[in-house]
Protein backbone atom coordinates (compact mmCIF):
# COMPACT_ATOMS: atom_id res chain seq x y z
CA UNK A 1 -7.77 12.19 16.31
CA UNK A 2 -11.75 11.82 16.06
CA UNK A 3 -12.83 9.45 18.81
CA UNK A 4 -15.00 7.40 17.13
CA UNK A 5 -12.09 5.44 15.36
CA UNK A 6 -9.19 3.70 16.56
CA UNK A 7 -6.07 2.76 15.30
CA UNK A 8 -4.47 -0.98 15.59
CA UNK A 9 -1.15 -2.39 14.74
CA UNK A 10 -0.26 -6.11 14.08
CA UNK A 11 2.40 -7.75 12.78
CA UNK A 12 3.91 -10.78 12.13
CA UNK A 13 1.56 -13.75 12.41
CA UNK A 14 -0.74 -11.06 14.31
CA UNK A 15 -1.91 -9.64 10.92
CA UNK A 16 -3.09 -13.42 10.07
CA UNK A 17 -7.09 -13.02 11.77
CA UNK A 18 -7.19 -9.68 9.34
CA UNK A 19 -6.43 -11.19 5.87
CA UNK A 20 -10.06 -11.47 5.05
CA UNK A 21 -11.23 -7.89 6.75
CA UNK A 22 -8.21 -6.55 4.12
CA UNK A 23 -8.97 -8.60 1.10
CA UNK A 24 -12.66 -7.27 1.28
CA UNK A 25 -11.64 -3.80 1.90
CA UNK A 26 -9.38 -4.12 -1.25
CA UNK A 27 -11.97 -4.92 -3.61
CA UNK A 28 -14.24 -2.09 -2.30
CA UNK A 29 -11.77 0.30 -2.67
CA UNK A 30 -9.82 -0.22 -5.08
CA UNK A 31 -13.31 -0.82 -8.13
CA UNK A 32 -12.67 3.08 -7.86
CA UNK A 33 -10.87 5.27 -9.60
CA UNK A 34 -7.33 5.45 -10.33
CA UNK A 35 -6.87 1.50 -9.86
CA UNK A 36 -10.98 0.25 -11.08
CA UNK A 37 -9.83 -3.49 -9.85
CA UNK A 38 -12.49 -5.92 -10.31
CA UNK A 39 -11.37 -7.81 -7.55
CA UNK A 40 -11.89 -11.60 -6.54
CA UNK A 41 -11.30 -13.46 -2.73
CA UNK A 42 -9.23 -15.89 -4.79
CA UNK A 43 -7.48 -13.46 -6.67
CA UNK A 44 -7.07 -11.68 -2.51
CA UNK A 45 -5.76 -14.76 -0.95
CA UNK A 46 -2.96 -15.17 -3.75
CA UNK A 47 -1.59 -11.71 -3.01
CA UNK A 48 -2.08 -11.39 0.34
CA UNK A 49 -0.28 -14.53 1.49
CA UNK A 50 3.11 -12.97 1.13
CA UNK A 51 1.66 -10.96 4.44
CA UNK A 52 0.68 -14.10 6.11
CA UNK A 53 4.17 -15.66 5.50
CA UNK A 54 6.28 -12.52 6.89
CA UNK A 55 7.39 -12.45 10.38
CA UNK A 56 7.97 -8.70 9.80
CA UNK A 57 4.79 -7.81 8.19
CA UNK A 58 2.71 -4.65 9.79
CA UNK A 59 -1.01 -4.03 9.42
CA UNK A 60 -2.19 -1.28 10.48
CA UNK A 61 -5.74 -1.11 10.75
CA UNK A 62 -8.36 2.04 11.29
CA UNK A 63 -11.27 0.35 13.80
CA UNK A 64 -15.00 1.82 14.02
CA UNK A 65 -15.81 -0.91 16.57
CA UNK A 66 -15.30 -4.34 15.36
CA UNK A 67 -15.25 -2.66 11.82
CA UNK A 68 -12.37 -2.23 9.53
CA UNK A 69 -12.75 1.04 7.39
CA UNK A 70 -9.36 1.61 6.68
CA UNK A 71 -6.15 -0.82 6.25
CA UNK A 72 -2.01 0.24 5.27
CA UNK A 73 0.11 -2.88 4.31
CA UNK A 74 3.96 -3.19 4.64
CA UNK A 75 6.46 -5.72 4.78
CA UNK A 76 9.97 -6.61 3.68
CA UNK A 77 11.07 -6.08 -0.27
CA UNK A 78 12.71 -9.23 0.29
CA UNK A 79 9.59 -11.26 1.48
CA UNK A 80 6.90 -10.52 -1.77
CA UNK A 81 6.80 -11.35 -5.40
CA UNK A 82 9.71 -10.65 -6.77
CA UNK A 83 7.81 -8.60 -9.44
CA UNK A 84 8.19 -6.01 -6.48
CA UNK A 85 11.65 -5.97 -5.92
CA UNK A 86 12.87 -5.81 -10.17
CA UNK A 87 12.64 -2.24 -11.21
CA UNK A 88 15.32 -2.22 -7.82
CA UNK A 89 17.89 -4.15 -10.04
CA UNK A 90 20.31 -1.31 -11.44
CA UNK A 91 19.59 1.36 -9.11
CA UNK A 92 21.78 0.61 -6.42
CA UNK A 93 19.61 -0.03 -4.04
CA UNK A 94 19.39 -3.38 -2.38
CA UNK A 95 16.01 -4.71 -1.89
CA UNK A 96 16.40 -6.15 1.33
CA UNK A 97 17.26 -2.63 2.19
CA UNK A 98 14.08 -1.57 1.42
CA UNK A 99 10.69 -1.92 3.62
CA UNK A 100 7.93 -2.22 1.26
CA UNK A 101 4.27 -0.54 1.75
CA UNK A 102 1.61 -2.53 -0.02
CA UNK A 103 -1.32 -0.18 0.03
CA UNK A 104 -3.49 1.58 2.14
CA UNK A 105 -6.85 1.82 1.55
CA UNK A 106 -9.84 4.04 3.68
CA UNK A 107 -13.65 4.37 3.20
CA UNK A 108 -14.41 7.57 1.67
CA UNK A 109 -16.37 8.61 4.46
CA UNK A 110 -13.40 8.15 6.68
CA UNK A 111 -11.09 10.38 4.70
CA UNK A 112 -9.74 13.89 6.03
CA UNK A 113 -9.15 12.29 9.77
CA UNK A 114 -5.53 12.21 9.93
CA UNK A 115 -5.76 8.67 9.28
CA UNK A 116 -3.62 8.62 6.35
CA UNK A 117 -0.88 9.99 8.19
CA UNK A 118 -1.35 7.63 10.95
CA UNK A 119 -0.91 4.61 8.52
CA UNK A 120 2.25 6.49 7.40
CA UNK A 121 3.58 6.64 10.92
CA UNK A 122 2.74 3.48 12.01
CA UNK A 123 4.41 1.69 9.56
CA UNK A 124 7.57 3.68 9.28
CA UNK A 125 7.83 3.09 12.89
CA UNK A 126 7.69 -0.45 12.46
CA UNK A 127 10.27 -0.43 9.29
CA UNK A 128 12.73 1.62 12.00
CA UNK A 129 12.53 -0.38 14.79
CA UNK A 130 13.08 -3.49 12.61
CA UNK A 131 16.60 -1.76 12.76
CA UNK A 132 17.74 -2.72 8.96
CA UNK A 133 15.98 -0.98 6.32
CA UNK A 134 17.35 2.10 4.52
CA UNK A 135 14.18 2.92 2.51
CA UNK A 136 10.35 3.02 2.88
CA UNK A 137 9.24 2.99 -0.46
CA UNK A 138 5.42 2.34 -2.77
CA UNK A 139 3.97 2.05 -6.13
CA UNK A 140 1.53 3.47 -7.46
CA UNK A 141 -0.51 2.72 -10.82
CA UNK A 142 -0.13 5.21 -13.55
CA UNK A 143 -2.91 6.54 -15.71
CA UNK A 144 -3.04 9.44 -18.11
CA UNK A 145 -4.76 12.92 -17.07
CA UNK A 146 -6.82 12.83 -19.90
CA UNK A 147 -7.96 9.35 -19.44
CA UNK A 148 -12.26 9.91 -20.33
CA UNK A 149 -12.93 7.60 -16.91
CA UNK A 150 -10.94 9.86 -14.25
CA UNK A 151 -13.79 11.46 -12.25
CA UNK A 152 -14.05 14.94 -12.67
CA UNK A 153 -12.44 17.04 -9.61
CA UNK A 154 -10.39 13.79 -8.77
CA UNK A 155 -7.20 14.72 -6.49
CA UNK A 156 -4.29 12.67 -6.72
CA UNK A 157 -2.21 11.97 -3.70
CA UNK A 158 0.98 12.93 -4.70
CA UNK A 159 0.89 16.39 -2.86
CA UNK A 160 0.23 13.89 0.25
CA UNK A 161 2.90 11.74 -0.48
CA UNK A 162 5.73 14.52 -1.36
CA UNK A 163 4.86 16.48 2.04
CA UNK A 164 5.39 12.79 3.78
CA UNK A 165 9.25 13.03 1.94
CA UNK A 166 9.03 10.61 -1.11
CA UNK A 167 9.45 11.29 -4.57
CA UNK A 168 8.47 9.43 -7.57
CA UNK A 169 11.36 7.70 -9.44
CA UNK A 170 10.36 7.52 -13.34
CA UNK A 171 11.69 4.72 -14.68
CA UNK A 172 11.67 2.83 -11.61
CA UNK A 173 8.04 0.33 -12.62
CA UNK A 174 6.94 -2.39 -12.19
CA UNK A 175 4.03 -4.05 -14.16
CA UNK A 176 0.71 -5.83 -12.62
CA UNK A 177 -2.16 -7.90 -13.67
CA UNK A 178 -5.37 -7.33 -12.94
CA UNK A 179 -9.40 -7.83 -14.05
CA UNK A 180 -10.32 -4.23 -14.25
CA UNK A 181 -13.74 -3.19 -14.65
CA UNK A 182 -15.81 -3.44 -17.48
CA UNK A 183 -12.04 -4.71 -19.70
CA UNK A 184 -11.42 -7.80 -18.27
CA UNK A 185 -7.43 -8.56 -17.65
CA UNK A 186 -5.12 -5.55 -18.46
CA UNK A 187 -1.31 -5.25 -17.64
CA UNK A 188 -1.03 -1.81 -15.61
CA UNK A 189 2.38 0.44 -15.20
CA UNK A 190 2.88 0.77 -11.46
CA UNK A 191 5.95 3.46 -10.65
CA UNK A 192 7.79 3.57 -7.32
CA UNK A 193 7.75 6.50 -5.05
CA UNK A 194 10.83 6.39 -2.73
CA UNK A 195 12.07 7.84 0.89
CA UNK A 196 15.28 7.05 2.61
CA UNK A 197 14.26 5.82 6.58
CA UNK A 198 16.52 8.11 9.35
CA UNK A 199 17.60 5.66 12.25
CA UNK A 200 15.87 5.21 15.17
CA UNK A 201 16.69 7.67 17.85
């Protein structure tokens, strides 16, 4: 791993000090294509206090210095908006079986590091040793291929995401709120990608 970053992990009431460093690196991120969020502090604070309430919430943070260029989320199902845990109901799967992944978010300039497999690690590490979770699982916001705003040579991440062992599950979305650039508020599709968690060894 390239020396000039590092990687940090904090849970719990650890992650608390980081809420702003996240909430900043949200909006930055995330005005870009797929999710174009025109994002707010007040609008941050909202969503990221489910974090700041979980004992077993993880960040896992990528460090140049005092810096934060790249954040991964995760905490229980059970412990956010229960917008989260509804496309759950009828599939058999229990949400407080379920560790949740928020997001994870890197600077562009960061990318290609093996950083996003280090957030991956890190935080199904911290679902396993948690010792009661039978699925890591994310959503991700769906747009359509031909949509005129996707940049041209734009890579998805599902490749990424299918190598790491979890599939999409059509059907299984959920359905978020947010100011998006240059449209004000839109309702956007989000669609669960799943992966069962092995025991610890």
């Amino acid at each position: 791993m390239d020396s000039s970053h590092a990687i940090g992990l904090f849970r719990g009431a650890e992650v608390l000090p980081w809420l702003e460093h996240v909430a900043r690196l949200r909006i930055e991120v995330f005005r870009q294509w797929p999710y174009l969020y025109e994002g707010s502090l007040d609008y941050e604070r909202d969503y990221l206090a489910a974090y700041a309430r979980s004992a077993d919430s993880v960040f896992v943070l990528a460090m140049d210095g005092d810096r934060v260029v790249g954040a991964s989320t995760g905490l229980p199902l059970a412990d956010d908006a229960p917008v989260f845990a509804a496309p759950f109901a009828g599939q058999g799967i229990e949400p407080a079986a379920v560790f949740y992944f928020g997001e994870s978010m890197l600077l562009p300039e960061w990318r290609g590091r093996g950083i996003g497999h280090a957030f991956f690690d890190r935080r199904e590490a911290h679902a396993r040793a948690l010792g009661r979770f039978q699925w890591t699982a994310f959503c991700a916001v769906d747009r359509d291929d031909d949509d005129s705003r996707r940049p041209a040579g734009y890579r998805a991440n599902d490749v990424f995401w299918e190598k790491r062992g979890y599939r999409r599950r059509p059907g299984m979305t959920t359905w978020l709120p947010w100011e998006e650039v240059g449209e004000g508020e839109v309702v956007h599709p989000l669609t669960f990608w799943l992966r069962p968690l092995e025991r610890a060894a």
